[in-house]
C-alpha atoms as a PDB file:
ATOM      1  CA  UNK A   1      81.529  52.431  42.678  1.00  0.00           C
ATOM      2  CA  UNK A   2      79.320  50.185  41.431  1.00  0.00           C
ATOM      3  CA  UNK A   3      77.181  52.684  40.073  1.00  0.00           C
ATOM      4  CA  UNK A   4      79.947  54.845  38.207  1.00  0.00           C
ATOM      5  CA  UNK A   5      81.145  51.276  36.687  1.00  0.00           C
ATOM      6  CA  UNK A   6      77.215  50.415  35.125  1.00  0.00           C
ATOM      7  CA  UNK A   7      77.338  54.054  33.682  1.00  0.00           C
ATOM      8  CA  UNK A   8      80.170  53.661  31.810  1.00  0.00           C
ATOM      9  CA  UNK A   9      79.106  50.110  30.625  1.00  0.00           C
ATOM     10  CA  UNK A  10      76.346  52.254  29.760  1.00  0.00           C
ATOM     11  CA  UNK A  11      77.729  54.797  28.195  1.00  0.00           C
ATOM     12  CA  UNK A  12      80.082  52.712  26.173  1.00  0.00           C
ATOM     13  CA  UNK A  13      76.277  50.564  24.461  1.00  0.00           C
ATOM     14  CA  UNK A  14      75.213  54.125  23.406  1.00  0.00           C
ATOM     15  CA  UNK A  15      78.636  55.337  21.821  1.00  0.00           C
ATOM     16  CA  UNK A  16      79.145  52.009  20.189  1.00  0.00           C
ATOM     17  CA  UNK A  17      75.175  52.157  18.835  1.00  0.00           C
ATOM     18  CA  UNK A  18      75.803  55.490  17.846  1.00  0.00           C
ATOM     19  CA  UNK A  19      79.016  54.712  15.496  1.00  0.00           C
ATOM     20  CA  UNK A  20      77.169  51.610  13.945  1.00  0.00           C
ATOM     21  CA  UNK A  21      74.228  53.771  12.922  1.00  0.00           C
ATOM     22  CA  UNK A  22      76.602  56.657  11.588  1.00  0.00           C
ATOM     23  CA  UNK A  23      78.758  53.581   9.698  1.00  0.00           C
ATOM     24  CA  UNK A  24      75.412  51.976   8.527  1.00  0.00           C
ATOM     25  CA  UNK A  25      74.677  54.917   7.098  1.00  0.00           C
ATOM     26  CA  UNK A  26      77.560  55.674   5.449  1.00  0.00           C
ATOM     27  CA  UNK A  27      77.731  52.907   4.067  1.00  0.00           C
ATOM     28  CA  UNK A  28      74.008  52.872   2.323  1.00  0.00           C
ATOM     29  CA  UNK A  29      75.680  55.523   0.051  1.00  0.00           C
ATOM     30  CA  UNK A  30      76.234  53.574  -2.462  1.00  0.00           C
ATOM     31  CA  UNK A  31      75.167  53.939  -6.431  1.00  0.00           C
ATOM     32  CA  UNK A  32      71.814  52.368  -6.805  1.00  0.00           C
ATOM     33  CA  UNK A  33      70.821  49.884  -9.747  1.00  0.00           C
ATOM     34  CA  UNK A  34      68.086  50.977 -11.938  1.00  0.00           C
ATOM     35  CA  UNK A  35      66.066  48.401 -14.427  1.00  0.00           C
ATOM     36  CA  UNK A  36      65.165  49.666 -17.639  1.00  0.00           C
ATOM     37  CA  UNK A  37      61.884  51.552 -17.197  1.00  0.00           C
ATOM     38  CA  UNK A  38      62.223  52.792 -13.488  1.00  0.00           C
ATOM     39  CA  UNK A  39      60.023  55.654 -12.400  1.00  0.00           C
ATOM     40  CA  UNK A  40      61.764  58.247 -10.320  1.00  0.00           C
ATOM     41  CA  UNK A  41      59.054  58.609  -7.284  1.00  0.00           C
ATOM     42  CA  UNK A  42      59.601  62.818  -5.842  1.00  0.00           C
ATOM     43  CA  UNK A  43      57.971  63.625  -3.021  1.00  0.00           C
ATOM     44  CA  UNK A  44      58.323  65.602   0.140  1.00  0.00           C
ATOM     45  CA  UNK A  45      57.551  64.959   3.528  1.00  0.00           C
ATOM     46  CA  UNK A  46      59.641  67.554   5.311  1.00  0.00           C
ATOM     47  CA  UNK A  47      59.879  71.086   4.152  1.00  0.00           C
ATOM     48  CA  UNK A  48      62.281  71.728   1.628  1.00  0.00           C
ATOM     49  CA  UNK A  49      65.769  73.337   2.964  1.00  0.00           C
ATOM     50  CA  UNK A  50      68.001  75.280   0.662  1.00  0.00           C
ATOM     51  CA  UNK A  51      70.585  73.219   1.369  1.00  0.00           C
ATOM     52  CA  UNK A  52      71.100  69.447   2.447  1.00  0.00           C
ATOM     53  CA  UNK A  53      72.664  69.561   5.835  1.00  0.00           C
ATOM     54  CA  UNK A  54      75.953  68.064   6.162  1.00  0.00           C
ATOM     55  CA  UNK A  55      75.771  66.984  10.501  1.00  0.00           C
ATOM     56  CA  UNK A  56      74.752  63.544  10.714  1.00  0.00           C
ATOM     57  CA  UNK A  57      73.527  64.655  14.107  1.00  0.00           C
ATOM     58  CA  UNK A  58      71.278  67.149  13.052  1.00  0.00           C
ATOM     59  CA  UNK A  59      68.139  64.883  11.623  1.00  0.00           C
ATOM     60  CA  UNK A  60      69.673  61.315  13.528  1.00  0.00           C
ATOM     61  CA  UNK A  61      66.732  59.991  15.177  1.00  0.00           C
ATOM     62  CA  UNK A  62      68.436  58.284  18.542  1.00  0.00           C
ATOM     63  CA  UNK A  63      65.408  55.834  19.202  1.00  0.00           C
ATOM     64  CA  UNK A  64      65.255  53.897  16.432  1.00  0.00           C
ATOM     65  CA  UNK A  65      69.268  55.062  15.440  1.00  0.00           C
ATOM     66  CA  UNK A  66      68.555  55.929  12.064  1.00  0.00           C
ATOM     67  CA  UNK A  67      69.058  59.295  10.064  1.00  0.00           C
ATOM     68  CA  UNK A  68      65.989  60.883   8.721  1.00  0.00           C
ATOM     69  CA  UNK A  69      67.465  63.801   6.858  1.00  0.00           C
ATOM     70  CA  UNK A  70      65.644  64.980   4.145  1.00  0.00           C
ATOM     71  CA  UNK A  71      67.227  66.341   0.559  1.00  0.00           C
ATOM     72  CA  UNK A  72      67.922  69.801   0.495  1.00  0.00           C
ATOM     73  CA  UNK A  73      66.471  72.042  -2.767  1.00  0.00           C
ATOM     74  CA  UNK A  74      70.536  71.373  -3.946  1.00  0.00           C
ATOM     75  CA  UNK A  75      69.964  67.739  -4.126  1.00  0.00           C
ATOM     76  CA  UNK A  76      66.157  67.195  -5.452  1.00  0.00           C
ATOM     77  CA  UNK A  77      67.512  69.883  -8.282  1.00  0.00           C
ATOM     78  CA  UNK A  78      70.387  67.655  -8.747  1.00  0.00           C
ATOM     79  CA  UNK A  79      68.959  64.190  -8.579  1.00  0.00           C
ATOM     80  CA  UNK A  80      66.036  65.846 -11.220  1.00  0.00           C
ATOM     81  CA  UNK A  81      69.213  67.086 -13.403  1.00  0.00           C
ATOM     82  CA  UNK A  82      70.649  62.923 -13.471  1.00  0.00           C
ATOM     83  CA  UNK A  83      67.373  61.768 -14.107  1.00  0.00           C
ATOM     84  CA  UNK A  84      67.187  63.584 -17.278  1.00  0.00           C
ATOM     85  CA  UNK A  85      69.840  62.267 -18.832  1.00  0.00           C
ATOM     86  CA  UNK A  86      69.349  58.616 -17.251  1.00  0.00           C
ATOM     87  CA  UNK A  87      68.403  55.971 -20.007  1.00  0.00           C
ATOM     88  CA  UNK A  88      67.434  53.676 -17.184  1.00  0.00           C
ATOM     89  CA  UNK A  89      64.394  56.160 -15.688  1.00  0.00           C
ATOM     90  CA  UNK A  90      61.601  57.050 -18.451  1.00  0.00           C
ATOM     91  CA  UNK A  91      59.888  59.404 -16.202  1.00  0.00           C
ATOM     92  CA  UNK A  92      58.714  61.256 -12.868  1.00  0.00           C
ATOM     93  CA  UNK A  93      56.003  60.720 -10.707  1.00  0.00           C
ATOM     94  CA  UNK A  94      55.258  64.003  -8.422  1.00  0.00           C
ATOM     95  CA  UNK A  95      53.329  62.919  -5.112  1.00  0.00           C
ATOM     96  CA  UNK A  96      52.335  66.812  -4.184  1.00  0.00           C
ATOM     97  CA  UNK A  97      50.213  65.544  -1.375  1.00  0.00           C
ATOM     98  CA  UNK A  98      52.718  67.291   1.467  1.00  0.00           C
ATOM     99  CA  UNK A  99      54.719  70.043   0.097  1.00  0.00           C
ATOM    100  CA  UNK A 100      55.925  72.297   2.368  1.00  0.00           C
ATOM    101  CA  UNK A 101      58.341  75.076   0.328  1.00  0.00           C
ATOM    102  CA  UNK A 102      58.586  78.782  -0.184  1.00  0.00           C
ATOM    103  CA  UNK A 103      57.472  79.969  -3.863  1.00  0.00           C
ATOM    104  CA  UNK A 104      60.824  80.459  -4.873  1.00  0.00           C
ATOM    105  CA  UNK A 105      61.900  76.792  -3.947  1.00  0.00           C
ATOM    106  CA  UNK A 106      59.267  75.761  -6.011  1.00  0.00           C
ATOM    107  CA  UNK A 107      59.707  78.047  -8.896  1.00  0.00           C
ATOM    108  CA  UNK A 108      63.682  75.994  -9.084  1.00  0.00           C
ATOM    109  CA  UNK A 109      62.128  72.895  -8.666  1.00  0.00           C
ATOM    110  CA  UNK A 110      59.636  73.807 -11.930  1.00  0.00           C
ATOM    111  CA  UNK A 111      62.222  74.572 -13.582  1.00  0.00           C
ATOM    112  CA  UNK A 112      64.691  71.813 -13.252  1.00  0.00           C
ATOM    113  CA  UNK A 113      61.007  69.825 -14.138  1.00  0.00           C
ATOM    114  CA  UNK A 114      61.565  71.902 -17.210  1.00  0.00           C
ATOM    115  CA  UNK A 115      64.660  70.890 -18.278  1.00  0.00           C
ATOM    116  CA  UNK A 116      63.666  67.716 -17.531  1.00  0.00           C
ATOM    117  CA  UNK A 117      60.877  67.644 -19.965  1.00  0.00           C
ATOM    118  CA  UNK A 118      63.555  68.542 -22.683  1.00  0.00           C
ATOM    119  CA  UNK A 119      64.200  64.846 -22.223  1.00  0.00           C
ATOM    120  CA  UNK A 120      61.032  63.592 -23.854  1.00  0.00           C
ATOM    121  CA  UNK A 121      60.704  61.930 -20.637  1.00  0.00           C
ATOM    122  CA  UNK A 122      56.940  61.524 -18.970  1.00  0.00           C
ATOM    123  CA  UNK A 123      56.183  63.697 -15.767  1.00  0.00           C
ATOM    124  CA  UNK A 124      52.898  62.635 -14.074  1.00  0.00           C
ATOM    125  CA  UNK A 125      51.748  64.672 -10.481  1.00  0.00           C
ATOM    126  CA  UNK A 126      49.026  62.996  -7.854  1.00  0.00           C
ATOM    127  CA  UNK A 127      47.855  64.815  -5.272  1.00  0.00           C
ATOM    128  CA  UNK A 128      45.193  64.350  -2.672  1.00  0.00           C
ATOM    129  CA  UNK A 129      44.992  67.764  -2.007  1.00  0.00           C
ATOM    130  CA  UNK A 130      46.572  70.931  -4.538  1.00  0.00           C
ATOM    131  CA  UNK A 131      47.529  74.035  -2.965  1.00  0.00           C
ATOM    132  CA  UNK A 132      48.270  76.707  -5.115  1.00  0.00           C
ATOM    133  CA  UNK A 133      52.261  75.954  -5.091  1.00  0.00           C
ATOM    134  CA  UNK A 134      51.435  72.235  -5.883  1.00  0.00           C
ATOM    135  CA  UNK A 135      49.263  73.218  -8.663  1.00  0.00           C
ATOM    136  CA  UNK A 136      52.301  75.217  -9.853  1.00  0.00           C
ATOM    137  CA  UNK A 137      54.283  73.006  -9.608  1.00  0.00           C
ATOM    138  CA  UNK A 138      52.527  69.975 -11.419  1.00  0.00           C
ATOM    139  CA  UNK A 139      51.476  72.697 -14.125  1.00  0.00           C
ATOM    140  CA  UNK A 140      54.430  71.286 -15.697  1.00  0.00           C
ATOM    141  CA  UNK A 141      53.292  67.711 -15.803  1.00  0.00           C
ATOM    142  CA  UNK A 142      52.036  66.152 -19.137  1.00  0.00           C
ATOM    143  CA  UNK A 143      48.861  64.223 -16.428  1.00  0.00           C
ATOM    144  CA  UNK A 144      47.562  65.771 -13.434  1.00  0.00           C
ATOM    145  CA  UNK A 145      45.727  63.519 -11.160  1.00  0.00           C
ATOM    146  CA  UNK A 146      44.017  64.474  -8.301  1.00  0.00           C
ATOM    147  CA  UNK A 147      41.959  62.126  -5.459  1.00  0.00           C
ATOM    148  CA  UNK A 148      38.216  61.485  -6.414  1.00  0.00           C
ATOM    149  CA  UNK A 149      37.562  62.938  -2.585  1.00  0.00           C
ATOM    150  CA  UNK A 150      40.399  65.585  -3.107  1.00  0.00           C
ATOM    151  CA  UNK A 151      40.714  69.190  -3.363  1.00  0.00           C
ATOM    152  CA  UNK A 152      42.189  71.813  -5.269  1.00  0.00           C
ATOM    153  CA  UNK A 153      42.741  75.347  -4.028  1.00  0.00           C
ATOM    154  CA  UNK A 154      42.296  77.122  -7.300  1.00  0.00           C
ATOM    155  CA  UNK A 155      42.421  80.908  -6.388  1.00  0.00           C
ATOM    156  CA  UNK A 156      45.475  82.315  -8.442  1.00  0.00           C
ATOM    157  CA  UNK A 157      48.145  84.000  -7.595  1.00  0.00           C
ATOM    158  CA  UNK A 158      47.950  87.912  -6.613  1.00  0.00           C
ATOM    159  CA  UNK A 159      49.871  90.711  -5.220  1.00  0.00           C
ATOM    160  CA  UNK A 160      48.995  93.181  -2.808  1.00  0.00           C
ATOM    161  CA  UNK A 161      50.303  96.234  -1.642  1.00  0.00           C
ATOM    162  CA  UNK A 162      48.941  98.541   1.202  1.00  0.00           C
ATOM    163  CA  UNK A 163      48.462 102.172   0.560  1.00  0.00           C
ATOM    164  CA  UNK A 164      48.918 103.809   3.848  1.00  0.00           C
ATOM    165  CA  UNK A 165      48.331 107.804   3.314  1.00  0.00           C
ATOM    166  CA  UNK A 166      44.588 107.751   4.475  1.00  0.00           C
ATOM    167  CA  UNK A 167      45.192 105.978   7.452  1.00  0.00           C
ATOM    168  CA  UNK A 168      47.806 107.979   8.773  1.00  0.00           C
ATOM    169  CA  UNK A 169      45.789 111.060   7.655  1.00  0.00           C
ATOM    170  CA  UNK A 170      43.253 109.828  10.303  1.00  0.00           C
ATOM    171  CA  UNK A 171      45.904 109.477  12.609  1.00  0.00           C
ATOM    172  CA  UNK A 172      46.983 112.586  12.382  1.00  0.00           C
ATOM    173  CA  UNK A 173      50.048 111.587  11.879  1.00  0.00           C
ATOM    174  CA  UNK A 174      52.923 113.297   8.648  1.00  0.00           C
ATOM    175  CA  UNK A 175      55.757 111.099   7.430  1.00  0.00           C
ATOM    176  CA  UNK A 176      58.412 112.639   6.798  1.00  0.00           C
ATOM    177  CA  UNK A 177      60.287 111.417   3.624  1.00  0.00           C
ATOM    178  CA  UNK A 178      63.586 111.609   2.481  1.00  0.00           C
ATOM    179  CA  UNK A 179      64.302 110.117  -0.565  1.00  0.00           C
ATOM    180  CA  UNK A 180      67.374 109.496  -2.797  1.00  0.00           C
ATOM    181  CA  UNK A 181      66.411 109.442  -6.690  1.00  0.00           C
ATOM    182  CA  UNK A 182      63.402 109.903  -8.496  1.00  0.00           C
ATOM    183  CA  UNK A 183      62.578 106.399  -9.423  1.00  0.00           C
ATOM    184  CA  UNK A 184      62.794 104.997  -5.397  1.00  0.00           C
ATOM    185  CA  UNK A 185      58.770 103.390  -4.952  1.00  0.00           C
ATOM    186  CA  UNK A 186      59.978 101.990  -0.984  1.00  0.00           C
ATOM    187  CA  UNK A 187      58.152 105.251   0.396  1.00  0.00           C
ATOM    188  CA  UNK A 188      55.001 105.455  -2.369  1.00  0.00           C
ATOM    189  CA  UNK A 189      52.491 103.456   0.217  1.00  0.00           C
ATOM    190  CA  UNK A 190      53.130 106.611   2.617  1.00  0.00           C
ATOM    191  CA  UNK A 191      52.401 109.066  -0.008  1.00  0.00           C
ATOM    192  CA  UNK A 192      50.065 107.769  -2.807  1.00  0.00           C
ATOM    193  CA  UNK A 193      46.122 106.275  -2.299  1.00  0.00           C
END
């Protein structure tokens, strides 16, 4: 009996901890208050989603009961978007140290950094290492700094695609190839060196 009655005791700290932290944070919603001059710092320590999630479960870290959810490509387009047109911000600062998106996620971020340029606000990017997508990305930037001790992975960007007739010649083996329309490529690796 005793036992049942401390678990519920129990139980009853955790639920109550867990409503604070989801009312805390619901509450730290609120419009922030910019001085004239205010640098708007972007950078990304989680990989970039499409979309911001909406569960306040999902990214709600129960040990220290605080939310660590991360903008979604939705919101970092958006906030870029109110930026532009903010008289309080004068300009960007891109910290490209720990990007972790696909190239089309970066190629909207660019160009919302476009747009943003249309401003004649300042975009500056820092980096202590440049992949090629950060180097894309901060391609837009009017300064591109990088660490004394850093490096930048300068290779370019290439396509490939595999040609597969000799190989399958050696194998012995025939594909056979059906194809709607003259203008369909999907099936030229098969057929062409």
């Amino acid at each position: 009996m005793l036992g049942v009655f401390l678990s519920l005791i129990l139980m009853f700290f955790i639920l109550a901890g867990i409503i604070g932290a989801m009312v805390s944070s619901a509450s730290s919603d609120e419009t922030a208050k910019l001085e004239s001059g205010t640098v708007l710092h972007v950078y990304f320590k989680a990989p970039v989603q499409d979309r911001t999630s909406d569960n306040p479960f999902e990214n709600f870290d129960f040990s220290s009961f605080k939310s660590t959810a991360q903008p979604g490509l939705n919101d970092i387009i958006k906030n870029i978007q109110k930026a532009s047109t903010d008289p309080d911000i004068s300009g960007i600062y891109l910290d490209l140290s720990g990007i972790s998106a696909g190239m089309a996620a970066m190629e909207e971020i660019r160009n919302a950094l476009l747009e943003f340029k249309e401003s004649k606000k300042f975009i500056v990017a820092y980096a202590d290492y440049y992949s090629q997508g950060a180097y894309y990305l901060a391609s837009v930037s009017d300064k591109i700094w990088v660490n004394p001790e850093g490096v930048v992975d300068f290779r370019g960007f290439s396509s490939e695609m595999p040609f597969l007739k000799g190989m399958l010649a050696k194998l012995e083996v025939e594909p056979q190839v059906i194809r709607h329309g003259k203008f369909k490529s999907a099936i030229e690796p098969f057929l062409l060196d």
